[in-house]
Protein backbone atom coordinates (compact mmCIF):
# COMPACT_ATOMS: atom_id res chain seq x y z
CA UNK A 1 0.00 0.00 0.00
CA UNK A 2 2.82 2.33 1.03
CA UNK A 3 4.89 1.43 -1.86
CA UNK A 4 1.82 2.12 -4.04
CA UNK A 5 1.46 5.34 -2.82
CA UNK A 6 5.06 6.64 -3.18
CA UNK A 7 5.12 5.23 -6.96
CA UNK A 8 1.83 7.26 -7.30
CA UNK A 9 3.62 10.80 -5.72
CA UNK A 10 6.79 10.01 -7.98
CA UNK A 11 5.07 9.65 -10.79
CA UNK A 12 2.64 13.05 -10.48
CA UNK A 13 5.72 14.96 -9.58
CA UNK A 14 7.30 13.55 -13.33
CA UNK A 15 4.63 15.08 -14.47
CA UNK A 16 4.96 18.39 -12.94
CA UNK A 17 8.07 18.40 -13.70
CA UNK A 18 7.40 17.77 -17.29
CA UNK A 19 4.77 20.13 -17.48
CA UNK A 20 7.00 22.70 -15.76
CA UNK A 21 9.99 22.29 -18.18
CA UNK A 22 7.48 22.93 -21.10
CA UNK A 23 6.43 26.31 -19.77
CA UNK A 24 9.77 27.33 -18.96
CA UNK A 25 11.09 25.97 -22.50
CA UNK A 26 7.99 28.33 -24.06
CA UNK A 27 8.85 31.99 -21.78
CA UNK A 28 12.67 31.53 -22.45
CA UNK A 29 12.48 34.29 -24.87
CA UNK A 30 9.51 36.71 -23.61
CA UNK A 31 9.61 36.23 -19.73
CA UNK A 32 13.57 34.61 -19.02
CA UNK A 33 12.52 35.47 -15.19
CA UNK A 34 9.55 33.28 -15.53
CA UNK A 35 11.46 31.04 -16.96
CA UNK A 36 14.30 30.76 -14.03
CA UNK A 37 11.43 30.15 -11.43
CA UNK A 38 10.06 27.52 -13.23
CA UNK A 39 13.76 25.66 -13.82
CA UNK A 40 13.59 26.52 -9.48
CA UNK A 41 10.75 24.94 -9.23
CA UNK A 42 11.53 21.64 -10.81
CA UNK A 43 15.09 21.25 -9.34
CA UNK A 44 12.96 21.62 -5.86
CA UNK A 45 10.54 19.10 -6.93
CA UNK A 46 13.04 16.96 -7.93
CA UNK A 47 14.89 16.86 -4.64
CA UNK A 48 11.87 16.37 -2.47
CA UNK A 49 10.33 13.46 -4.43
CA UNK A 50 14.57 12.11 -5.17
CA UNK A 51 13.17 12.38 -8.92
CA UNK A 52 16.61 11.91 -11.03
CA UNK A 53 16.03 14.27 -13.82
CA UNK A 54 16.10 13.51 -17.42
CA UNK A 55 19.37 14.54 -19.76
CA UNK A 56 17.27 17.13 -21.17
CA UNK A 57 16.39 18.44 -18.21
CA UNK A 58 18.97 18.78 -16.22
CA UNK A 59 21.54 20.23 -19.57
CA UNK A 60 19.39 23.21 -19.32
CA UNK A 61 19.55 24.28 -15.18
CA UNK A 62 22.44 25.65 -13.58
CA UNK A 63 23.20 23.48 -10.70
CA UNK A 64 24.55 26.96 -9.43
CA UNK A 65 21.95 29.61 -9.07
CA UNK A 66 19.32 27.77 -10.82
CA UNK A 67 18.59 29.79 -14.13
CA UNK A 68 17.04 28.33 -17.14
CA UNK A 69 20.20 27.88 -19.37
CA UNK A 70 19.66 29.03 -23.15
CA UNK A 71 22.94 28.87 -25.15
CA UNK A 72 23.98 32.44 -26.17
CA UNK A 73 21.25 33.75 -24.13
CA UNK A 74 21.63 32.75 -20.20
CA UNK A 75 24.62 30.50 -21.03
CA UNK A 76 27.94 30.65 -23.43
CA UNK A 77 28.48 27.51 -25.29
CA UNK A 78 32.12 26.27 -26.19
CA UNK A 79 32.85 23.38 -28.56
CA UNK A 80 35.76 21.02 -27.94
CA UNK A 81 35.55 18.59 -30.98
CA UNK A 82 38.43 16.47 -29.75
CA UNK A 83 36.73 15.55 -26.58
CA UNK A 84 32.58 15.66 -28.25
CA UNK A 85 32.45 17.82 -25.26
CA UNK A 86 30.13 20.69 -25.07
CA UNK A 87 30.73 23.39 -22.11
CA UNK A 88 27.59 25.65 -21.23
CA UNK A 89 28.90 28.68 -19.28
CA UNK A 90 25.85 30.43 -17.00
CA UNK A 91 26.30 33.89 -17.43
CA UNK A 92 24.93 34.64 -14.15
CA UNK A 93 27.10 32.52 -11.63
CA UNK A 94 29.69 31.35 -14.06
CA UNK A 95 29.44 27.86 -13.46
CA UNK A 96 30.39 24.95 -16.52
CA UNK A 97 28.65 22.23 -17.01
CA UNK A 98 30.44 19.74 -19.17
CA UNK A 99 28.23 17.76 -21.69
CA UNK A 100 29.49 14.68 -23.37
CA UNK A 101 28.01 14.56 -27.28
């Protein structure tokens, strides 16, 4: 019953979570601070429910301050072709994150 239960939670908060990325995916451009509470919100949601996010997800929130990362927006993006690494730079907290390609 229990275990029922906490697969039931998970699985709404996925689904917040997904719904949540949308929005913040569609007010990138027109509302960025929208857009950074929403990428908040799910990294909180996330944590509370120990939801691992998806790849997609989680390349596009700073594990720093939490913004919404858009390449050559919010982030800088820096190609090293010998590695198939991709580095997004947040603009706001400088952090890297290092993505494998």
């Amino acid at each position: 019953m229990e275990e029922e239960r906490a697969a039931l939670t998970r699985r709404i908060a996925g689904e917040r979570i997904s719904i949540l990325f949308g929005l913040a995916e569609d007010n990138q451009l027109g509302r960025p601070e929208l857009a950074d509470r929403y990428s908040h919100l799910i990294r909180e949601i996330a944590m509370h429910y120990r939801i691992k996010l998806q790849q997609r997800v989680s390349a596009q929130i700073c594990r720093g301050c939490g913004a919404f990362l858009v390449p050559g927006r919010t982030a800088w993006v820096r190609i090293v072709a010998k590695q198939r690494l991709r580095i997004l730079r947040c603009t706001r907290c400088g952090r890297e994150k290092k993505l494998y390609y």
